[in-house]
PDB file of N, CA and C in Angstrom:
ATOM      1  N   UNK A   1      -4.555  -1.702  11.751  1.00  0.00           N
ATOM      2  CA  UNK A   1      -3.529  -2.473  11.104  1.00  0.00           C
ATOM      3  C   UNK A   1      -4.019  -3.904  10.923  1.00  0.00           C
ATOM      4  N   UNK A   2      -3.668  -4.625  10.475  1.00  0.00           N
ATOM      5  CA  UNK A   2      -4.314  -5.405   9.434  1.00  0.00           C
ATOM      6  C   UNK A   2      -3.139  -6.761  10.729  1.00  0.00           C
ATOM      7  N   UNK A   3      -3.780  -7.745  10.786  1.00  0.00           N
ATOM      8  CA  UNK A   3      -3.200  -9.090  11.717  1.00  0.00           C
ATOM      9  C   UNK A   3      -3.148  -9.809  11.225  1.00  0.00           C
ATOM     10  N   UNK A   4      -1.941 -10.649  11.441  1.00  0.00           N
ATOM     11  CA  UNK A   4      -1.637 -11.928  11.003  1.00  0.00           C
ATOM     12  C   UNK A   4      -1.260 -12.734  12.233  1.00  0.00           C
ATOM     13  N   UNK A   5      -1.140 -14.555  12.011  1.00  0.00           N
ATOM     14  CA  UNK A   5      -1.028 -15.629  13.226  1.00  0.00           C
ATOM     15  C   UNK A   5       0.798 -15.502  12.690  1.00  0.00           C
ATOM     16  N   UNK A   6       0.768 -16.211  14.389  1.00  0.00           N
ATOM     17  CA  UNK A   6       2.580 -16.553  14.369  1.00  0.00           C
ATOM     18  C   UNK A   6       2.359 -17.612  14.667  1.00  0.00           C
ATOM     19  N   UNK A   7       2.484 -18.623  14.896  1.00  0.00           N
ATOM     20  CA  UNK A   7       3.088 -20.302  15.027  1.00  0.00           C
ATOM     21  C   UNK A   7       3.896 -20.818  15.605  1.00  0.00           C
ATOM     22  N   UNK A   8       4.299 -21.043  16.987  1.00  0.00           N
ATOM     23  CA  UNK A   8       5.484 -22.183  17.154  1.00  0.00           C
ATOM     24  C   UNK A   8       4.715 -23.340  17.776  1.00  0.00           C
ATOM     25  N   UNK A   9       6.348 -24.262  18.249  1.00  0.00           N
ATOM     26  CA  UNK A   9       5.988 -25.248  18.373  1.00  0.00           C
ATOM     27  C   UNK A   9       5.940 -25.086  19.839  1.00  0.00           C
ATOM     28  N   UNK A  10       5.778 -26.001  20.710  1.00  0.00           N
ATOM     29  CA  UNK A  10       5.833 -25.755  22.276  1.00  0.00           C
ATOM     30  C   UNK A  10       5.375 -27.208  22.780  1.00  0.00           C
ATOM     31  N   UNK A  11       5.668 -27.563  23.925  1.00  0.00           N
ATOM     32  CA  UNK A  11       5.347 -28.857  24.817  1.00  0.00           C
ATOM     33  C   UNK A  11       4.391 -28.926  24.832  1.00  0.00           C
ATOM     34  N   UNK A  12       3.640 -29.518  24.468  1.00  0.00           N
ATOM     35  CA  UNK A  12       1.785 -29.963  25.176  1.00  0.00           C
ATOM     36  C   UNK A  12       2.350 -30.001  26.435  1.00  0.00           C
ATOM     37  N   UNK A  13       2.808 -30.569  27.542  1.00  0.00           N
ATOM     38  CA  UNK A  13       2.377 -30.518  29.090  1.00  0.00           C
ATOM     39  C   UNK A  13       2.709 -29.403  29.300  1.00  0.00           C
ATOM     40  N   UNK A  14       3.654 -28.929  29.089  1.00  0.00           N
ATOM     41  CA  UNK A  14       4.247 -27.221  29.513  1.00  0.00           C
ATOM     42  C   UNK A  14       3.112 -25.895  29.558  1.00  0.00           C
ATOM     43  N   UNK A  15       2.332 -26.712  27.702  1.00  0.00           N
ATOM     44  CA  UNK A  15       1.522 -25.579  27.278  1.00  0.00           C
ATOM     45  C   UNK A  15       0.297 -25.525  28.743  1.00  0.00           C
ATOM     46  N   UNK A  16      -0.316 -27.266  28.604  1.00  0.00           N
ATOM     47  CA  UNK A  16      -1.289 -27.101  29.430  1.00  0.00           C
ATOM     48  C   UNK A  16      -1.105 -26.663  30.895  1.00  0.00           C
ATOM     49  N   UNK A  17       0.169 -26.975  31.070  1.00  0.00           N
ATOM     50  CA  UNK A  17       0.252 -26.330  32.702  1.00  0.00           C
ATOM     51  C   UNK A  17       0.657 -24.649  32.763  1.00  0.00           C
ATOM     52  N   UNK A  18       0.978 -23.955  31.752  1.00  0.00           N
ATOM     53  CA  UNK A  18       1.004 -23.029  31.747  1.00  0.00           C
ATOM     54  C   UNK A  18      -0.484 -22.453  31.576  1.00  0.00           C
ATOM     55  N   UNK A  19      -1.511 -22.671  30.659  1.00  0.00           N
ATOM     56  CA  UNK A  19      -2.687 -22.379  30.915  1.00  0.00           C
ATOM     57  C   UNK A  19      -3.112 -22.434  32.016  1.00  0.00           C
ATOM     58  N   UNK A  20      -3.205 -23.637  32.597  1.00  0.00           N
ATOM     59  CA  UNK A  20      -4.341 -23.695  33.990  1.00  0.00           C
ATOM     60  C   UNK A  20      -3.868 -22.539  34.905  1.00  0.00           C
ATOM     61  N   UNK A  21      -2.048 -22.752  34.913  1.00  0.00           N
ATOM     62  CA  UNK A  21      -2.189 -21.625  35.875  1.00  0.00           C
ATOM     63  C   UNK A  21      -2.442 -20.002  35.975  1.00  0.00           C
ATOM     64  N   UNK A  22      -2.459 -19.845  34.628  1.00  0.00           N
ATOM     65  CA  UNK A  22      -2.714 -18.781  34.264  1.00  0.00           C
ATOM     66  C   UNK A  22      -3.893 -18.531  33.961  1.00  0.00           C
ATOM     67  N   UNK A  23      -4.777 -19.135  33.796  1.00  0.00           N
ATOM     68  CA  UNK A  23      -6.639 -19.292  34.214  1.00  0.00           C
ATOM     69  C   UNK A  23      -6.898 -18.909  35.831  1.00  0.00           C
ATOM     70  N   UNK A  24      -5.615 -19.937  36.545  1.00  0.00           N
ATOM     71  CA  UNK A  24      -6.101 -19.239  38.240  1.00  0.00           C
ATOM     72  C   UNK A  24      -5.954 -17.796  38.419  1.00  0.00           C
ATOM     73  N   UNK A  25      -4.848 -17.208  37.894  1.00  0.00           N
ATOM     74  CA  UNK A  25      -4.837 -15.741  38.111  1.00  0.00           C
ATOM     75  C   UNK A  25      -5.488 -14.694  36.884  1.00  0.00           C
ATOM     76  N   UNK A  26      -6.450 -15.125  36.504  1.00  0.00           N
ATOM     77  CA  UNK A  26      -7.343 -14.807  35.327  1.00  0.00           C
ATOM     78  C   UNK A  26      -6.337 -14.033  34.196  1.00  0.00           C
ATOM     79  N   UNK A  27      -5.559 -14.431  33.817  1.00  0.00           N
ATOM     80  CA  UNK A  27      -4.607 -14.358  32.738  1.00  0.00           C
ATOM     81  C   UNK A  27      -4.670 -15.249  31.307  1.00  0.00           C
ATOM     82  N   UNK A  28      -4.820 -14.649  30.442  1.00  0.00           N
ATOM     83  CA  UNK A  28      -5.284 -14.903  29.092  1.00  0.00           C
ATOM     84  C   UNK A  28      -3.419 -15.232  28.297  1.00  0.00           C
ATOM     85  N   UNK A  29      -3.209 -16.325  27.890  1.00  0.00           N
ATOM     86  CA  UNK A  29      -2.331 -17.100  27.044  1.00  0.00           C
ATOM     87  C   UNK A  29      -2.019 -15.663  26.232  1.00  0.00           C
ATOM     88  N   UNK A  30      -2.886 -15.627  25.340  1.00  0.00           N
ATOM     89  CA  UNK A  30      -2.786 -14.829  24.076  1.00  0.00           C
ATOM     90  C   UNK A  30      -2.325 -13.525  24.223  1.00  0.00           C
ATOM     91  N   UNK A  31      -3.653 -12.982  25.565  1.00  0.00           N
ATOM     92  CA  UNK A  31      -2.493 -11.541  25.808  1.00  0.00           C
ATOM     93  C   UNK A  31      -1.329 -11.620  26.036  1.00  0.00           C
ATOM     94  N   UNK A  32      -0.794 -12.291  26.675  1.00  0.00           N
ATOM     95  CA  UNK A  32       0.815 -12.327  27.156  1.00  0.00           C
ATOM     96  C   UNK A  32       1.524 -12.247  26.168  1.00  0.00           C
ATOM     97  N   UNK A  33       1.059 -13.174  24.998  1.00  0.00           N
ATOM     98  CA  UNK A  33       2.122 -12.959  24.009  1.00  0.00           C
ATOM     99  C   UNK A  33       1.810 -12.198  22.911  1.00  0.00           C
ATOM    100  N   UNK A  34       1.169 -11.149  22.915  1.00  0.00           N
ATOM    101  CA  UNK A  34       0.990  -9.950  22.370  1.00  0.00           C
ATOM    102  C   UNK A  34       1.279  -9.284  23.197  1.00  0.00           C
ATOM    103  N   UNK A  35       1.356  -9.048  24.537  1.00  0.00           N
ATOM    104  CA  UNK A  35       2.390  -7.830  25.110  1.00  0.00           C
ATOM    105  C   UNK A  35       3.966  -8.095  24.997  1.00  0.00           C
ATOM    106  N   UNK A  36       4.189  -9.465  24.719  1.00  0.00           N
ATOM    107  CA  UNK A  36       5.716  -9.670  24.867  1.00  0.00           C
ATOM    108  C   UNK A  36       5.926  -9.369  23.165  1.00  0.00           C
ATOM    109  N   UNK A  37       4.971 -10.185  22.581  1.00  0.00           N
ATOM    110  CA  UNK A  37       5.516  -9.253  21.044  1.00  0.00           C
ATOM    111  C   UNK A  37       5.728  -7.787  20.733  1.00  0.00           C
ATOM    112  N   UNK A  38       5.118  -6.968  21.498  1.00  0.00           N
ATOM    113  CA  UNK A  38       4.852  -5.600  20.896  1.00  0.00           C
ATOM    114  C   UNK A  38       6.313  -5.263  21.772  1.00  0.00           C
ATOM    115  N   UNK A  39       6.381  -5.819  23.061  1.00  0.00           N
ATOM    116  CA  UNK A  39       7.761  -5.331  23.843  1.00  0.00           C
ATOM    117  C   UNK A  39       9.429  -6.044  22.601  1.00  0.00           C
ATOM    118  N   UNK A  40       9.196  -6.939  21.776  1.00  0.00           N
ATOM    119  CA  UNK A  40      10.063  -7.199  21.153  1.00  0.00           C
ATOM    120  C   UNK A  40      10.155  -6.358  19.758  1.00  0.00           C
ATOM    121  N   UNK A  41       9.350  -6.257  19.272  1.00  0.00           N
ATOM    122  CA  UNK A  41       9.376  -5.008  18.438  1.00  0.00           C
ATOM    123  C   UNK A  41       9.159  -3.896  18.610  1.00  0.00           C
ATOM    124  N   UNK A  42       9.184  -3.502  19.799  1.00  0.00           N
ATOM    125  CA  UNK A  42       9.742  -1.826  20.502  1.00  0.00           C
ATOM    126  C   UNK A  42      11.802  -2.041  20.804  1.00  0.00           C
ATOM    127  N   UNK A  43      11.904  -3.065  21.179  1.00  0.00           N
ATOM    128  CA  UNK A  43      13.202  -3.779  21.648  1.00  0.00           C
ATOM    129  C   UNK A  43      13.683  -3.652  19.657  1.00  0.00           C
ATOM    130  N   UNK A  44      13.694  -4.236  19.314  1.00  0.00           N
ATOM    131  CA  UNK A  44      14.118  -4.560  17.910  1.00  0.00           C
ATOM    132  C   UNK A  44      14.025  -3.889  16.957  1.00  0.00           C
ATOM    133  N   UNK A  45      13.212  -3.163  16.961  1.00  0.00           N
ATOM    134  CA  UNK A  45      12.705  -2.010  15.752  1.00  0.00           C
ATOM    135  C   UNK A  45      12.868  -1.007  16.150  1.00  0.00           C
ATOM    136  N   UNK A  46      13.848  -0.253  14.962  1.00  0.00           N
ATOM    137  CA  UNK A  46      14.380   1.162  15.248  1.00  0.00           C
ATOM    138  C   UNK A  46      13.255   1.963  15.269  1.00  0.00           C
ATOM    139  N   UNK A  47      13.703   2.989  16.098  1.00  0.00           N
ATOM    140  CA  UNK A  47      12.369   3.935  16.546  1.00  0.00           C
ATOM    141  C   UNK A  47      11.612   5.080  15.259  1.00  0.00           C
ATOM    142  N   UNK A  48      12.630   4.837  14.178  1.00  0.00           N
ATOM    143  CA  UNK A  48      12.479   5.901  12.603  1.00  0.00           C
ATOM    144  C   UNK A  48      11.314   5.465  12.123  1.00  0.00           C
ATOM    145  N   UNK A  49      11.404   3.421  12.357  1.00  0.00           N
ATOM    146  CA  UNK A  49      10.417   2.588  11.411  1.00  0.00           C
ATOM    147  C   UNK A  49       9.626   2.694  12.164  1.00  0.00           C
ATOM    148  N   UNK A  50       9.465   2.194  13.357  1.00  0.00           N
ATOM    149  CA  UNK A  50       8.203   2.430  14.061  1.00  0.00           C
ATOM    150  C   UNK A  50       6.946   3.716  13.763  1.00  0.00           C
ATOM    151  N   UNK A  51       7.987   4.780  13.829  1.00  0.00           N
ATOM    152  CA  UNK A  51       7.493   6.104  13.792  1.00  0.00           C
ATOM    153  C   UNK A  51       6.592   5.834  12.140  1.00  0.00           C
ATOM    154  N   UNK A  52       7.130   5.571  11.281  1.00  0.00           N
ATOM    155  CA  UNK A  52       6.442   5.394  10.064  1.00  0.00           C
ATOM    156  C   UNK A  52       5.686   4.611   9.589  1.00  0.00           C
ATOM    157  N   UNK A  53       5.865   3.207  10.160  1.00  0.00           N
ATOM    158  CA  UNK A  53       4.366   2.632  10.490  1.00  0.00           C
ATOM    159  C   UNK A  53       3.361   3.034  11.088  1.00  0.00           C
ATOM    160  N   UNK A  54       3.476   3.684  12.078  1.00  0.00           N
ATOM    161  CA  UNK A  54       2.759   4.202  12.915  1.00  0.00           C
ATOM    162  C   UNK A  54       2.095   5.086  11.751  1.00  0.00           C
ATOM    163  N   UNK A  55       2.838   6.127  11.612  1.00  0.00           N
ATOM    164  CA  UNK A  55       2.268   7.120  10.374  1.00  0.00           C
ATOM    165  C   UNK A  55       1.315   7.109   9.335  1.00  0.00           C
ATOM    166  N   UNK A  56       1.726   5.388   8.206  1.00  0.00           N
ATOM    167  CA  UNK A  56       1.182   4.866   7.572  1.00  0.00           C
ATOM    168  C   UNK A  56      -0.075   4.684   8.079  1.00  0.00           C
ATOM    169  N   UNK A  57       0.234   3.909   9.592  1.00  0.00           N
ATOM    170  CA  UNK A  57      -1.431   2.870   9.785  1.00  0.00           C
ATOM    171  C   UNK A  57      -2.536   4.232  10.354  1.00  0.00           C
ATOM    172  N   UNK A  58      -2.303   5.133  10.189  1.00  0.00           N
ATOM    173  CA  UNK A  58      -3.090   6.045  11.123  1.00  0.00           C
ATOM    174  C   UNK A  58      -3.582   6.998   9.702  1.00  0.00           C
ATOM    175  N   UNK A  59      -3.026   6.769   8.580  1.00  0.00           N
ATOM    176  CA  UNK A  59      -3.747   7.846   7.379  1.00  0.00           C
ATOM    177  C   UNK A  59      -4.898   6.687   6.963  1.00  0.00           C
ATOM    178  N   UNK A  60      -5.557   7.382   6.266  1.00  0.00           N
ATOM    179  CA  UNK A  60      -7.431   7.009   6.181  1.00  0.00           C
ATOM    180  C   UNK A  60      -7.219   5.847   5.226  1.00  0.00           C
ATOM    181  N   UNK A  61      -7.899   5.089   5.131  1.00  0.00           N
ATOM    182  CA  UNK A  61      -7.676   4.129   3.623  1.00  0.00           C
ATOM    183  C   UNK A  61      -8.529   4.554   2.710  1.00  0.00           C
ATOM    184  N   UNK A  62      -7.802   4.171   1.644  1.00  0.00           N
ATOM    185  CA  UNK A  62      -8.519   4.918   0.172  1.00  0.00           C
ATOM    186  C   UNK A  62     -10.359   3.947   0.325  1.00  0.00           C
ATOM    187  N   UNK A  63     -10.893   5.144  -0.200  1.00  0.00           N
ATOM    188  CA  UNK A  63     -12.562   4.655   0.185  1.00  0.00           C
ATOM    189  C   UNK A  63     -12.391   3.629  -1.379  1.00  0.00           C
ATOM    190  N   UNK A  64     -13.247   2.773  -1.400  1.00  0.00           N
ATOM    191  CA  UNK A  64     -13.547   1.254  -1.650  1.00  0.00           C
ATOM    192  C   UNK A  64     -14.294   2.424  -3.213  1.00  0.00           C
ATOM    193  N   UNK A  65     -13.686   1.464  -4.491  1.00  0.00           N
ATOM    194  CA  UNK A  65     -14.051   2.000  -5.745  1.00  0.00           C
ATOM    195  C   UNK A  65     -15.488   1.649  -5.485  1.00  0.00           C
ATOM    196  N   UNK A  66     -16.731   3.097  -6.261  1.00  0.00           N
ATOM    197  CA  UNK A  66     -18.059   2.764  -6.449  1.00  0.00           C
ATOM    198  C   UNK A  66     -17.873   2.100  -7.242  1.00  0.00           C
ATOM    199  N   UNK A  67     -18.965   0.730  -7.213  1.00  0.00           N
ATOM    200  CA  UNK A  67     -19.351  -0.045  -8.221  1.00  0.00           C
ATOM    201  C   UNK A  67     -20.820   0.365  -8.936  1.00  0.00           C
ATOM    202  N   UNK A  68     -20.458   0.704  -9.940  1.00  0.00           N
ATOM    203  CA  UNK A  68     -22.118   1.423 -10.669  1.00  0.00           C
ATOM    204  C   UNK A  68     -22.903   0.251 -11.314  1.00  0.00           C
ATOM    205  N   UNK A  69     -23.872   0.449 -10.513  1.00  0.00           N
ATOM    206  CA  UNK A  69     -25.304  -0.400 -11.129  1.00  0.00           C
ATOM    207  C   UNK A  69     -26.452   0.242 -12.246  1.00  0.00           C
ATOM    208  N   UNK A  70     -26.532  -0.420 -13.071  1.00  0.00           N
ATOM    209  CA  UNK A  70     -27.702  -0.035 -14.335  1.00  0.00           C
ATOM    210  C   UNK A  70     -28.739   0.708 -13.283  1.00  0.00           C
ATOM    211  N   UNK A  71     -29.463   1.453 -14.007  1.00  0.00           N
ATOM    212  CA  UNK A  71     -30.400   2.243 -13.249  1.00  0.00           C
ATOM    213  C   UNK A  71     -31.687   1.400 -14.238  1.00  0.00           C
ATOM    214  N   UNK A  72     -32.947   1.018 -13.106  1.00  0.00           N
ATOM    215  CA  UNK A  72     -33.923   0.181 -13.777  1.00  0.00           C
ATOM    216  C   UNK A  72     -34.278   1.374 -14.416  1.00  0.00           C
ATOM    217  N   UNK A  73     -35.251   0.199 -15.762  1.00  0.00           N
ATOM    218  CA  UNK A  73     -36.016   0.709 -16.670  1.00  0.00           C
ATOM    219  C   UNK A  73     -37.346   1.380 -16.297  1.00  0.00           C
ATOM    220  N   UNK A  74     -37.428   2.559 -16.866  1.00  0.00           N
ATOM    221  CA  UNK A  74     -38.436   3.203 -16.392  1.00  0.00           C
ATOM    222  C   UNK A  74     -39.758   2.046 -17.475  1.00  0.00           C
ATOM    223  N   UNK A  75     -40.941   1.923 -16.876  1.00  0.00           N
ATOM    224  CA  UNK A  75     -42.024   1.267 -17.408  1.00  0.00           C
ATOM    225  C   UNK A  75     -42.785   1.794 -17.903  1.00  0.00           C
ATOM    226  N   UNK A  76     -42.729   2.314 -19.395  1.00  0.00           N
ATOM    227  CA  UNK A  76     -44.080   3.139 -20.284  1.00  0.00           C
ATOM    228  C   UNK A  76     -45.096   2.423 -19.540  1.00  0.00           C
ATOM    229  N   UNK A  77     -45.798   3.818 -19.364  1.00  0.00           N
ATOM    230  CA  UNK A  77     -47.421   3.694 -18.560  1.00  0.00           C
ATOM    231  C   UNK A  77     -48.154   3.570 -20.461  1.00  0.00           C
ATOM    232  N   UNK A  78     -49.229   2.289 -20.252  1.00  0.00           N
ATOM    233  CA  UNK A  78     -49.919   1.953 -21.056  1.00  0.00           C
ATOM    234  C   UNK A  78     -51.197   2.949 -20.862  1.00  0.00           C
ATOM    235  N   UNK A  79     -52.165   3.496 -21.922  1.00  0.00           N
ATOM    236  CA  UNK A  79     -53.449   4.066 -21.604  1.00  0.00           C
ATOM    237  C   UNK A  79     -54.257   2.970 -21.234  1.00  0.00           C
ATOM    238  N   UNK A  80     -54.955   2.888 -20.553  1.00  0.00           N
ATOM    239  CA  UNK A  80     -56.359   1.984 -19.917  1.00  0.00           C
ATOM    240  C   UNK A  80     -57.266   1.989 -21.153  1.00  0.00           C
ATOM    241  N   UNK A  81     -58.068   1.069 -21.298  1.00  0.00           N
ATOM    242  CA  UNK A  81     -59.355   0.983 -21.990  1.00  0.00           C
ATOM    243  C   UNK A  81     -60.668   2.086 -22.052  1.00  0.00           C
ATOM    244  N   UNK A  82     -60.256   2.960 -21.029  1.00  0.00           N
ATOM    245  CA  UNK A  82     -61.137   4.182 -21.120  1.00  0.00           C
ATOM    246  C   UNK A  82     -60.516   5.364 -21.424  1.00  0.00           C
ATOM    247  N   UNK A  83     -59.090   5.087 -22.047  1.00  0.00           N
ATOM    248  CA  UNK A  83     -58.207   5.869 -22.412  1.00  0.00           C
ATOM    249  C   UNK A  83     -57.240   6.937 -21.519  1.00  0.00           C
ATOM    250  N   UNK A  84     -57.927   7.136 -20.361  1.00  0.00           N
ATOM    251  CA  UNK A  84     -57.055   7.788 -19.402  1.00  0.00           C
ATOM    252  C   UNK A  84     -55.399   6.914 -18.937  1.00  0.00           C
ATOM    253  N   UNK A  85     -54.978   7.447 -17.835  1.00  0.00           N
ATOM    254  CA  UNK A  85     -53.795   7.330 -17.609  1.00  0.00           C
ATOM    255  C   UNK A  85     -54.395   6.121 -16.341  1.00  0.00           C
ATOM    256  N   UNK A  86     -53.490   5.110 -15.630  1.00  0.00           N
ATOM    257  CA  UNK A  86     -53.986   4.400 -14.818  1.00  0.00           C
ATOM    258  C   UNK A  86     -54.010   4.850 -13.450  1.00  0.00           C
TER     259      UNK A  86
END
């Protein structure tokens, strides 16, 4: 499935003291709020849509149109000066 950024605003001191401490217990910012997102859209999103996203993101994607390239020119072989082939 294809990702996009979310954006808010938040305290700089809050933010940074929430990092450090979550650096002591080797806890990553970002995961947290991708497990709390996915828990809000399990919470929020009816289980029909889910089911069909789900559905969608799991069929193959259409393979990427060939782009056709000229096929080089074949190079007439010239006879040599002793008339054979080179």
């Amino acid at each position: 499935m294809k990702k996009t950024n979310v954006t808010i605003s938040f305290d700089e001191e809050k933010l940074t003291a929430l990092r450090l401490y979550m650096e002591q217990k080797d806890l990553q910012l970002e995961d947290e709020l991708t497990k709390a997102m996915e828990g809000f859209y399990g919470k929020h999103v009816p289980s029909n849509v889910r089911d069909f996203i789900e559905m969608r993101s799991s069929e193959p994607a259409d393979p990427a149109p060939r782009v056709r390239r000229p096929r080089p020119e074949k190079k007439e072989q010239t006879p040599t000066a002793a008339g054979g082939n080179p």
